[in-house]
N, C-alpha and C. Protein backbone atom coordinates (compact mmCIF):
# COMPACT_ATOMS: atom_id res chain seq x y z
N UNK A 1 121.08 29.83 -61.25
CA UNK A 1 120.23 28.67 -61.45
C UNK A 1 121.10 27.48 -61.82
N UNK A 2 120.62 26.35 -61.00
CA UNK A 2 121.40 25.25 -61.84
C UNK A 2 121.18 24.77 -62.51
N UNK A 3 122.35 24.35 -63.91
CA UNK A 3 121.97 23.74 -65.22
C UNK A 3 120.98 22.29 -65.25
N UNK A 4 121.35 21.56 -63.98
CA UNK A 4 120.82 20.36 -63.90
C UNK A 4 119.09 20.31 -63.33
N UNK A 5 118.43 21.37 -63.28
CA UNK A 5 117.09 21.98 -62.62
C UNK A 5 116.30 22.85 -63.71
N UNK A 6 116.29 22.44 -64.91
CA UNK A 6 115.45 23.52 -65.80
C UNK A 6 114.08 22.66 -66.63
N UNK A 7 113.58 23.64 -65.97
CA UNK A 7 111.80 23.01 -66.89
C UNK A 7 111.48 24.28 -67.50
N UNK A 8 111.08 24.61 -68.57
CA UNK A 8 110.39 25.06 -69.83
C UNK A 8 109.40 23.91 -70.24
N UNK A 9 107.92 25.54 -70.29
CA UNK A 9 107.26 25.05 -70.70
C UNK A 9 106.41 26.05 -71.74
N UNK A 10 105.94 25.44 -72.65
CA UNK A 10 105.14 26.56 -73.86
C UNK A 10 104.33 25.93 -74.64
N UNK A 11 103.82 26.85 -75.00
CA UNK A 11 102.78 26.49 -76.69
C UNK A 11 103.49 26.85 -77.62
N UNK A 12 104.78 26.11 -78.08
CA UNK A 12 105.84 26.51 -78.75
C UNK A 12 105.49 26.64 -80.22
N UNK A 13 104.51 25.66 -81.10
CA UNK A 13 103.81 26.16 -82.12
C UNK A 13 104.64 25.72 -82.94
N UNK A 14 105.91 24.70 -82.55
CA UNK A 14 106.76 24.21 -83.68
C UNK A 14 106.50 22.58 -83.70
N UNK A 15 106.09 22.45 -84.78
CA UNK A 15 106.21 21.10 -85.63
C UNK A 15 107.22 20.35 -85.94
N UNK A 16 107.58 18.77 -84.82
CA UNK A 16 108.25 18.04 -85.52
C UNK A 16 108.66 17.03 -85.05
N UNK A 17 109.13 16.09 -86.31
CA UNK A 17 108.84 14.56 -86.02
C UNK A 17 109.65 14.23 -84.88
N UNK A 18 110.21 15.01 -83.96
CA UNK A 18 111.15 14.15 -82.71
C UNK A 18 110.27 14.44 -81.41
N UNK A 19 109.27 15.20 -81.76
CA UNK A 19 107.96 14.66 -80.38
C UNK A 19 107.07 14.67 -81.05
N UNK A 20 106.81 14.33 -82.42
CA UNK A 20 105.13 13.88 -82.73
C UNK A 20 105.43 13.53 -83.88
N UNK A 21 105.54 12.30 -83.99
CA UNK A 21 106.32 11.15 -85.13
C UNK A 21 105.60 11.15 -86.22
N UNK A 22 104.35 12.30 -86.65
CA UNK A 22 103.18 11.72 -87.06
C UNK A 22 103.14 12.92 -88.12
N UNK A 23 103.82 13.84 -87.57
CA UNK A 23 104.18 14.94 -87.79
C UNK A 23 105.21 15.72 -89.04
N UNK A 24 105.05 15.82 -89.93
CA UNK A 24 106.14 16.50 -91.23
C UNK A 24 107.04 17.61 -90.46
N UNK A 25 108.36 17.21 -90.34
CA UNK A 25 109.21 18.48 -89.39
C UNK A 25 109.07 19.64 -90.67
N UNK A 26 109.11 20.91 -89.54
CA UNK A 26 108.98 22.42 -90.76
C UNK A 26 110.12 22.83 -89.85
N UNK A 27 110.21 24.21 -90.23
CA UNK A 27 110.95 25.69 -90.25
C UNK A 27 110.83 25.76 -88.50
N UNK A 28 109.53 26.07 -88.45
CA UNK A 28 109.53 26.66 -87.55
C UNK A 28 109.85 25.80 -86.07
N UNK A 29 110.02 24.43 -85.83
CA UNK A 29 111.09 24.16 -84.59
C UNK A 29 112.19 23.68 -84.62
N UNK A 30 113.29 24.11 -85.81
CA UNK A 30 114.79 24.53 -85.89
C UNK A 30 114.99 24.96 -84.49
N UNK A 31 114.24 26.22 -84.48
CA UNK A 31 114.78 26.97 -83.04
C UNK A 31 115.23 25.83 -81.95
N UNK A 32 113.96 25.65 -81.45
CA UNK A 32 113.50 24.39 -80.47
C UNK A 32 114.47 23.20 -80.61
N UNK A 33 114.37 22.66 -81.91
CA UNK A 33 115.51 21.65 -81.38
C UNK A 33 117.15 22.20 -81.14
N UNK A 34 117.50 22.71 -81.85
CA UNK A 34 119.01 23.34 -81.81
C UNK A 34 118.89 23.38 -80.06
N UNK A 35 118.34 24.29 -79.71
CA UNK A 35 118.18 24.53 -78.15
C UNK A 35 118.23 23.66 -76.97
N UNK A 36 117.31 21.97 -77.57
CA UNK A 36 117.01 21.39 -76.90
C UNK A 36 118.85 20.28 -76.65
N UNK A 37 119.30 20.36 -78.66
CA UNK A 37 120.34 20.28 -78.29
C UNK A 37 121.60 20.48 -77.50
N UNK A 38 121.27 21.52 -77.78
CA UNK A 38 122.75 22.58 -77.03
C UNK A 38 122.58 22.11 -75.26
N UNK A 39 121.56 22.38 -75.00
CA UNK A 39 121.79 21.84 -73.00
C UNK A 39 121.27 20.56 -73.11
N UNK A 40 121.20 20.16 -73.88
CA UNK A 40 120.88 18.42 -73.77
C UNK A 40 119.67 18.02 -72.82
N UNK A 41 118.28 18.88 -73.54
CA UNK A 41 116.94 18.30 -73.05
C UNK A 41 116.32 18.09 -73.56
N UNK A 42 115.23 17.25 -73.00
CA UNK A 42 113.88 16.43 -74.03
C UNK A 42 112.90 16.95 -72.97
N UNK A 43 111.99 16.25 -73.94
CA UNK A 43 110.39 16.78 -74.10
C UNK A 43 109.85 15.20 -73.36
N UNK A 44 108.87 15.75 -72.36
CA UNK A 44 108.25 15.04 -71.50
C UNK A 44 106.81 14.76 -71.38
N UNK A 45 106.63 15.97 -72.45
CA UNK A 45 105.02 15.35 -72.68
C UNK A 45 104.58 14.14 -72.75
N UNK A 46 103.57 13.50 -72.31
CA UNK A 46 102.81 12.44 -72.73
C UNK A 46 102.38 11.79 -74.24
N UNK A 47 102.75 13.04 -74.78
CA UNK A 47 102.98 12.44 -76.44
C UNK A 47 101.42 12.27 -77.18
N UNK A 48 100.22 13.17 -76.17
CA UNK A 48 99.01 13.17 -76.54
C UNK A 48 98.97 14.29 -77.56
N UNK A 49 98.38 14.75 -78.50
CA UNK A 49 97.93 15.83 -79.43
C UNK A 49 97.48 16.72 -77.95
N UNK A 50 98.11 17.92 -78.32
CA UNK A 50 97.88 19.10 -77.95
C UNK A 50 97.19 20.17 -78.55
N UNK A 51 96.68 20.20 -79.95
CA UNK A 51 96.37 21.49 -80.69
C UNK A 51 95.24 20.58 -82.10
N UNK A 52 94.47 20.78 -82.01
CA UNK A 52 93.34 20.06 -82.93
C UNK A 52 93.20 21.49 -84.05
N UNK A 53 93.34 21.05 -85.15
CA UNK A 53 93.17 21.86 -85.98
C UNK A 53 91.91 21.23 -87.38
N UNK A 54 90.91 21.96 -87.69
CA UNK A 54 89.81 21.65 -88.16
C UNK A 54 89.54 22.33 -89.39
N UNK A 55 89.88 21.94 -90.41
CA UNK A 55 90.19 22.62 -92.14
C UNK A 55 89.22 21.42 -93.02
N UNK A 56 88.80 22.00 -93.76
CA UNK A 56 87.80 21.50 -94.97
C UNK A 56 87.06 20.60 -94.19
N UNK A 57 86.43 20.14 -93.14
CA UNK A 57 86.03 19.17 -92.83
C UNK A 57 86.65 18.33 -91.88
N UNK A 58 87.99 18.41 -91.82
CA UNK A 58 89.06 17.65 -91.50
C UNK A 58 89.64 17.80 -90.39
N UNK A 59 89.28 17.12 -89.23
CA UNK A 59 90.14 17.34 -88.25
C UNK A 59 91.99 16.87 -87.96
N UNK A 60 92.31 17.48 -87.65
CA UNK A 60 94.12 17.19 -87.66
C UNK A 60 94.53 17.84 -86.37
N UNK A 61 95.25 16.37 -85.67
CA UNK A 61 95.94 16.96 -84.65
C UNK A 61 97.44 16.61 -84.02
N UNK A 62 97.65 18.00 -83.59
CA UNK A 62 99.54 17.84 -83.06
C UNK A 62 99.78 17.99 -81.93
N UNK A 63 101.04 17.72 -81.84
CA UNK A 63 101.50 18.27 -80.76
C UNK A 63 102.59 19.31 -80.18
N UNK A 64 101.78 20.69 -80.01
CA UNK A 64 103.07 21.38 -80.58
C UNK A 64 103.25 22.35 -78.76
N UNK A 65 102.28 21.50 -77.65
CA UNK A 65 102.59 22.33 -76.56
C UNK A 65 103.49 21.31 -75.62
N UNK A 66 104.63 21.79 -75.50
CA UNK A 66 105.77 20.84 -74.95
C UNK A 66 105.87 21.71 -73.34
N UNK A 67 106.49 19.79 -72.62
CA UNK A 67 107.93 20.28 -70.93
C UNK A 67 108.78 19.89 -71.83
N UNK A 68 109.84 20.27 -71.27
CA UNK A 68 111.46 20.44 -71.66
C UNK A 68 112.33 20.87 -70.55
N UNK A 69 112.58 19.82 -70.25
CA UNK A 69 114.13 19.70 -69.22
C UNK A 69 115.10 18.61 -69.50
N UNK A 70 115.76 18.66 -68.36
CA UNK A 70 117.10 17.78 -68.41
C UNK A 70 116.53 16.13 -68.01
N UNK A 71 117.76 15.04 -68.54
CA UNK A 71 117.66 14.09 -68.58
C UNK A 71 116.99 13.62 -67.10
N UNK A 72 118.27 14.49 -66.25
CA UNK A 72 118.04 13.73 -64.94
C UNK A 72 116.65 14.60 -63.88
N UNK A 73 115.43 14.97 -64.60
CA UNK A 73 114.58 15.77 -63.74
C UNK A 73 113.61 14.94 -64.68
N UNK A 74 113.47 14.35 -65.59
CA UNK A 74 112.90 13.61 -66.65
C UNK A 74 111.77 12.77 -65.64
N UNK A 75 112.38 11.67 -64.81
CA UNK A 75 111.52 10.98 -63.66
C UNK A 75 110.60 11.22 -62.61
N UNK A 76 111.09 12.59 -62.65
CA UNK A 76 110.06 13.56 -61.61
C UNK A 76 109.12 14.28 -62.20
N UNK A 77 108.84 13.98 -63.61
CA UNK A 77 107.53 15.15 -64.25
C UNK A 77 106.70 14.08 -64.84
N UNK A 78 105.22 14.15 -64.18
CA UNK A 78 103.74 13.37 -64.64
C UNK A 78 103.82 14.14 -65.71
N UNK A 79 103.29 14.24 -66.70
CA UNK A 79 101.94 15.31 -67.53
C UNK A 79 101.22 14.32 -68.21
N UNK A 80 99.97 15.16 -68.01
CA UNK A 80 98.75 14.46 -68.85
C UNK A 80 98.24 15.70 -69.36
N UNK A 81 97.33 14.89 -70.29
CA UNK A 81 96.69 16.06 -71.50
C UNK A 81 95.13 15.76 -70.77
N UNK A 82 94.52 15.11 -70.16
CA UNK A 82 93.28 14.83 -69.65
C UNK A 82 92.18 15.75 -69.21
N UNK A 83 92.50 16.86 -68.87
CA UNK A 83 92.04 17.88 -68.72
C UNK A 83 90.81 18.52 -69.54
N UNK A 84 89.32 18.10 -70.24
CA UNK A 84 88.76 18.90 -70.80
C UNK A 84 89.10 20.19 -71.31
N UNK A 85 88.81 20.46 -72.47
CA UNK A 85 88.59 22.26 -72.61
C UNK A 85 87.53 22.58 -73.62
N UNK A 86 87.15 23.79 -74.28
CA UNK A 86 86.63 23.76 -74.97
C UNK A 86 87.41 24.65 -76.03
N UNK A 87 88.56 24.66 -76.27
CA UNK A 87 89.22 25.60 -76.99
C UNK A 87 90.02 24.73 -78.04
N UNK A 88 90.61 24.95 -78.92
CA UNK A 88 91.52 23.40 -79.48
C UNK A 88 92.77 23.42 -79.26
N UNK A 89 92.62 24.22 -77.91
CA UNK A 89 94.25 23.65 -77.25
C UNK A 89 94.08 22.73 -76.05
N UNK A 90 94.81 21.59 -75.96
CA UNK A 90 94.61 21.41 -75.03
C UNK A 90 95.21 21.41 -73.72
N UNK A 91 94.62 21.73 -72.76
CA UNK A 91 95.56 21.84 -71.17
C UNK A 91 96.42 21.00 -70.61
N UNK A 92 97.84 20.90 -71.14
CA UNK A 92 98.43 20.25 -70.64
C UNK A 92 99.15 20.69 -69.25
N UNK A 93 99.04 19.61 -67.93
CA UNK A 93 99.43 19.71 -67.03
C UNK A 93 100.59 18.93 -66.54
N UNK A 94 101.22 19.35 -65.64
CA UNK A 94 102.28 18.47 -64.68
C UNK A 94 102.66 18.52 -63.30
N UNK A 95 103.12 17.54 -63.27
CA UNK A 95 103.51 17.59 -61.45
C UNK A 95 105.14 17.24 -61.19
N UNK A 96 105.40 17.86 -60.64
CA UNK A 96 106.91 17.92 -60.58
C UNK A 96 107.37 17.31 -59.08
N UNK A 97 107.97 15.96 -58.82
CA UNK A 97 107.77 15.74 -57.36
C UNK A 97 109.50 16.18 -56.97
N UNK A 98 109.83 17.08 -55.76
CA UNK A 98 110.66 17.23 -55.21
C UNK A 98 111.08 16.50 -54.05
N UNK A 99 112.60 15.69 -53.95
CA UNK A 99 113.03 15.50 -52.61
C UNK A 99 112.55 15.90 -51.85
N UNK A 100 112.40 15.55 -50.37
CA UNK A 100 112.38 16.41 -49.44
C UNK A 100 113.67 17.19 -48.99
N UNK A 101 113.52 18.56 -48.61
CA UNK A 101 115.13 19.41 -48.74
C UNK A 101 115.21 20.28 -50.06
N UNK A 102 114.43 19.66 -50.92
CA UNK A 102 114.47 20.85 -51.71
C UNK A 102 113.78 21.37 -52.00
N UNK A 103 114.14 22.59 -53.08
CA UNK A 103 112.82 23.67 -53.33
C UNK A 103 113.37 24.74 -52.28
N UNK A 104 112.24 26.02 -52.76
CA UNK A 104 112.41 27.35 -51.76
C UNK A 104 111.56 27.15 -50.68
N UNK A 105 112.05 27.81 -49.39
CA UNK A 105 111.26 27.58 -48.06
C UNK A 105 110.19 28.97 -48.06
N UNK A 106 109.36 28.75 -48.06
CA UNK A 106 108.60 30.13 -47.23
C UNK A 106 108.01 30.07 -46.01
N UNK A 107 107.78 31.75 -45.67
CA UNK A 107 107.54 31.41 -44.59
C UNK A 107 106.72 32.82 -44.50
């Protein structure tokens, strides 16, 4: 695989202020960033709340379902959070546009 071609995507479930500014960084996306460090990628989400969480009354929401690739594939990924659901995650989608020439052929 080439290094310059990687998209990851998840409900990574880690909290923190370098994709949701809004956000108290915790424990749990150490992982995630170290990682994002090390091959040198960012997060492409749309930067909408992904995960609505509803305590005492109180609705609160984050964003903890990330894309993650490289700098230079960055221009080629839409995502929007627009998608209805009825769950309090929400469906984040994307579109990835390829050159023509690339990608796998089938047949």
């Amino acid at each position: 695989m080439e290094q310059e071609k990687i998209l990851l995507r998840g409900d990574w479930n880690a909290h923190s202020d370098r994709w949701d500014p809004q956000c108290p960084p915790k424990r749990d996306a150490i992982f995630l960033e170290n990682l994002m460090d090390q091959y040198d990628l960012i997060d492409v989400t749309d930067g909408e709340e992904t995960h609505l969480n509803t305590r005492n009354g109180e609705t609160l929401g984050s964003l903890i379902d990330l894309f993650i690739t490289k700098t230079s594939m960055a221009d080629r990924l839409e995502t929007s959070t627009d998608l209805a659901t009825t769950s309090d995650q929400a469906i984040v989608c994307a579109q990835l546009r390829w050159d023509e020439g690339e990608g796998v052929k089938v047949s």
